[in-house]
Protein backbone atom coordinates (compact mmCIF):
# COMPACT_ATOMS: atom_id res chain seq x y z
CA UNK A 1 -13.62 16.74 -6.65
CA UNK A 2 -12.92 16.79 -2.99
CA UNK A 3 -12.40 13.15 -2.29
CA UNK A 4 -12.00 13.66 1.61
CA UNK A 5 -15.51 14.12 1.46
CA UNK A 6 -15.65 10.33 0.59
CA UNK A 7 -13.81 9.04 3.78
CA UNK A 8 -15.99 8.37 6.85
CA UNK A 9 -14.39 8.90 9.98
CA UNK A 10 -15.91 5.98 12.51
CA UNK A 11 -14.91 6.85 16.59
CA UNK A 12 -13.41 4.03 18.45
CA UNK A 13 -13.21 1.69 15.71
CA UNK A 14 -11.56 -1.40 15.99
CA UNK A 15 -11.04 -0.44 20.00
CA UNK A 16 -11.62 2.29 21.54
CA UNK A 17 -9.62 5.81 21.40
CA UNK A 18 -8.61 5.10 17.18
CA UNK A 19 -10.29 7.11 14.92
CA UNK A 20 -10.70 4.83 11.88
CA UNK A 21 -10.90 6.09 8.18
CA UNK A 22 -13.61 4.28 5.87
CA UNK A 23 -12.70 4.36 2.73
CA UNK A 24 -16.10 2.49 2.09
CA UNK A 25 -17.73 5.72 0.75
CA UNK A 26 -14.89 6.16 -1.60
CA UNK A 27 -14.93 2.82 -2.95
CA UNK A 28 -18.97 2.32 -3.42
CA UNK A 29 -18.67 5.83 -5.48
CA UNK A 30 -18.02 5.26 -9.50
CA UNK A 31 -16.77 8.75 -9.98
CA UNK A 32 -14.90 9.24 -7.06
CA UNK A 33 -12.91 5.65 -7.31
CA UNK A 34 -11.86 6.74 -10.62
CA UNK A 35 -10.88 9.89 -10.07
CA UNK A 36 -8.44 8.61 -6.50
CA UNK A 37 -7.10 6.20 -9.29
CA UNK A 38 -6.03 8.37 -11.84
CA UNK A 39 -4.50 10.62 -9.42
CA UNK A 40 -2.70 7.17 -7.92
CA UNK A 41 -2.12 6.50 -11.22
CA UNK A 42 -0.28 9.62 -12.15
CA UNK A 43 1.64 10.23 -9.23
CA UNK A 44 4.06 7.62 -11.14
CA UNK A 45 5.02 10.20 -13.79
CA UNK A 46 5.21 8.19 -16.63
CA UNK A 47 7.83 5.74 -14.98
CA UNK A 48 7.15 1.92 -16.30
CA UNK A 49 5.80 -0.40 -13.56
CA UNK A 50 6.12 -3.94 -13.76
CA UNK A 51 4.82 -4.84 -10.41
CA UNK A 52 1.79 -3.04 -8.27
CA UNK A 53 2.78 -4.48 -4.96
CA UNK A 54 -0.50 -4.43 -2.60
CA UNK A 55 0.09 -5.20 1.06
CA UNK A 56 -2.75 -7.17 3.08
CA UNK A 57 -5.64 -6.10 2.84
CA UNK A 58 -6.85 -2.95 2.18
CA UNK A 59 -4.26 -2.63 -0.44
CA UNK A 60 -5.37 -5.11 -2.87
CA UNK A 61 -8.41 -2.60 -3.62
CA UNK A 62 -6.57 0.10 -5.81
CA UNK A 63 -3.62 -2.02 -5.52
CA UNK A 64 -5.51 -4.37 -8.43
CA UNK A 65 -6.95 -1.46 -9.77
CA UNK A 66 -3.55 0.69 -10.29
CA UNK A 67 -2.20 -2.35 -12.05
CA UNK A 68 -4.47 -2.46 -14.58
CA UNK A 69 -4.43 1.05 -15.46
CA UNK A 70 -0.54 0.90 -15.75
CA UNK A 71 -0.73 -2.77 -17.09
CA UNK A 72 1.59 -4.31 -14.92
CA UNK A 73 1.29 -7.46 -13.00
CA UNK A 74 -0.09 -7.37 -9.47
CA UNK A 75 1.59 -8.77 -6.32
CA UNK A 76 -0.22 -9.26 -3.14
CA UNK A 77 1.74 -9.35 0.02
CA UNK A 78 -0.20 -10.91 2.63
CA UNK A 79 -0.25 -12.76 6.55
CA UNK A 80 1.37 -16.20 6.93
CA UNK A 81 0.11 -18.89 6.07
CA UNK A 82 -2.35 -17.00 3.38
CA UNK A 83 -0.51 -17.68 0.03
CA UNK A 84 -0.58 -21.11 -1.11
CA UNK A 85 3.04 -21.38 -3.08
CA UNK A 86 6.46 -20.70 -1.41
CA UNK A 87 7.38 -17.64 -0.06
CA UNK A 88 10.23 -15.13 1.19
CA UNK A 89 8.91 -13.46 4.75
CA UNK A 90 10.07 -10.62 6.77
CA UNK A 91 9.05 -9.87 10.51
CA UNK A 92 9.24 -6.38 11.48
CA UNK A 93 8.28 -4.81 14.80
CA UNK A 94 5.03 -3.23 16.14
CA UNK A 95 4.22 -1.19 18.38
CA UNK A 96 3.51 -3.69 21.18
CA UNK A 97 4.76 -7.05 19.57
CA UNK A 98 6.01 -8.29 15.77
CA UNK A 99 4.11 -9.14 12.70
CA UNK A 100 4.87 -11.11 9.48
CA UNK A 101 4.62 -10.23 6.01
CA UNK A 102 5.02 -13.08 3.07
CA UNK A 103 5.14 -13.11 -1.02
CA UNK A 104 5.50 -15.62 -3.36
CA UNK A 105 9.18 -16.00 -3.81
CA UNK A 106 8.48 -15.88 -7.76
CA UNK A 107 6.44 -12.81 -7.79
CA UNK A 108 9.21 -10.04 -8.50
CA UNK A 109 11.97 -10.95 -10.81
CA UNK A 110 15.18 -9.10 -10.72
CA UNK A 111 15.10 -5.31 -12.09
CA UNK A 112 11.34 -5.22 -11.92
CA UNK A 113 10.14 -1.68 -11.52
CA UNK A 114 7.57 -1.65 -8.18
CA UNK A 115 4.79 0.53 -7.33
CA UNK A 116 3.84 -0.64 -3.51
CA UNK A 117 0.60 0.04 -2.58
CA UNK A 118 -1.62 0.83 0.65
CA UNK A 119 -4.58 2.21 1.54
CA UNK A 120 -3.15 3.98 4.69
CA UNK A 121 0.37 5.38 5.48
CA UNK A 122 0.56 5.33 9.36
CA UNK A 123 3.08 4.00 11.55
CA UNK A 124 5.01 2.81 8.58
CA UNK A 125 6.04 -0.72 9.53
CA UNK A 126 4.04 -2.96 7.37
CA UNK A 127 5.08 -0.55 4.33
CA UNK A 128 8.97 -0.46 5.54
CA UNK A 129 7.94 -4.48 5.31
CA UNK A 130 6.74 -4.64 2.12
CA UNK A 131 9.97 -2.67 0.98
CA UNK A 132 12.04 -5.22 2.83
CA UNK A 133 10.44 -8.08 0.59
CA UNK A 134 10.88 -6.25 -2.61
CA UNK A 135 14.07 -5.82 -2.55
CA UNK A 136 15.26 -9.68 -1.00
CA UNK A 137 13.74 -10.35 -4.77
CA UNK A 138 15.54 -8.12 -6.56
CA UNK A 139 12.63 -5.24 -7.23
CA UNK A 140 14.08 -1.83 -7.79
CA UNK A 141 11.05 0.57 -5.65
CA UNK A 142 10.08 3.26 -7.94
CA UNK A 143 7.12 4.79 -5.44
CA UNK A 144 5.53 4.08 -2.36
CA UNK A 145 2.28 4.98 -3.11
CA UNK A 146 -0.98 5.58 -0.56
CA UNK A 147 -4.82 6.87 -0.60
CA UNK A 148 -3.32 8.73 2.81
CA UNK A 149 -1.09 9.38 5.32
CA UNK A 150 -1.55 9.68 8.82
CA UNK A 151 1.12 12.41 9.71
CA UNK A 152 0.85 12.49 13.52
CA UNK A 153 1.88 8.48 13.86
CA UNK A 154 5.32 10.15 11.43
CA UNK A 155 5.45 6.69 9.79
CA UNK A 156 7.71 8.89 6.40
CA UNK A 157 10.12 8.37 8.59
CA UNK A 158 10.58 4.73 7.58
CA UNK A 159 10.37 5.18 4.47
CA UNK A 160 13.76 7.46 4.69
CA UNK A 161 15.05 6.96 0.99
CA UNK A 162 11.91 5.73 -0.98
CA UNK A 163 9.86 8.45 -3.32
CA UNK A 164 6.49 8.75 -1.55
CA UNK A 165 3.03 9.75 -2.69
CA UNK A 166 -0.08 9.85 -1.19
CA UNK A 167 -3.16 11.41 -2.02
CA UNK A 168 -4.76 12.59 1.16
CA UNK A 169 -3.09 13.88 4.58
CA UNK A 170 -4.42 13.93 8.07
């Protein structure tokens, strides 16, 4: 199954000049959701997961689903303000500007084995971010894992050290 025929490319979405990927399509097809999942899934090689970390917002969609299929607990990393107990932040640098990332400071206990997930690997600073807040808890990163990657924006190179997989590549 080709499962780039279940991304929708949608011209000048959100402004004008981006070329967004819909992963709608994907997600509103049974056999095709499955399918990105167990190749998600199994890009972990057997490695025990305690934590699917899913980054805001996109994430939480196979994010939730990966960690039920590998029964581990699931994580969401999200905005300020957006998670209602305390949490550890990080504020990393954009390309015009700075954005926040929080989690629960109780979420990932010390030696936990982390899958972080996202739906898109672009620039690489919100998943740099999420790697940031892993490891102030104590998480040991097994895989940065994403539906796909975005090569021209070069966001790997963040990432410099971390075992990457992703399942498509533009």
């Amino acid at each position: 199954m080709n499962l780039e025929n279940y991304i929708r490319d949608i011209q000048d979405f959100p402004k004008e000049g981006i070329l967004f990927k819909d992963i709608t399509p994907l997600l509103n097809n049974a056999e095709a959701r499955t399918e990105c999942l167990q190749i998600l899934a199994n890009s972990v090689n057997g490695h025990k997961i305690n934590k699917v970390v899913g980054a805001e917002s996109r994430g939480f969609l196979f994010g939730m689903l990966l960690a039920q299929e590998l029964n581990a607990g699931f994580v969401p990393v999200r905005k300020p303000k957006k998670l209602p107990y305390e949490t550890v932040s990080v504020t990393y640098d954009l390309e015009y500007g700075t954005d926040t990332l929080e989690i629960h400071k109780d979420a990932i206990q010390k030696g936990d084995k982390v899958l972080i997930h996202d739906d898109v690997l672009a620039t690489g600073g919100t998943a740099k971010a999420v790697c940031e807040l892993v490891e102030k808890l104590g998480g040991e990163i097994v895989q940065c894992n994403f539906l796909m990657e975005l090569t021209f924006l070069n966001g790997r190179e963040k990432l410099n050290g971390y075992d990457i997989f992703v399942a498509l590549t533009y």
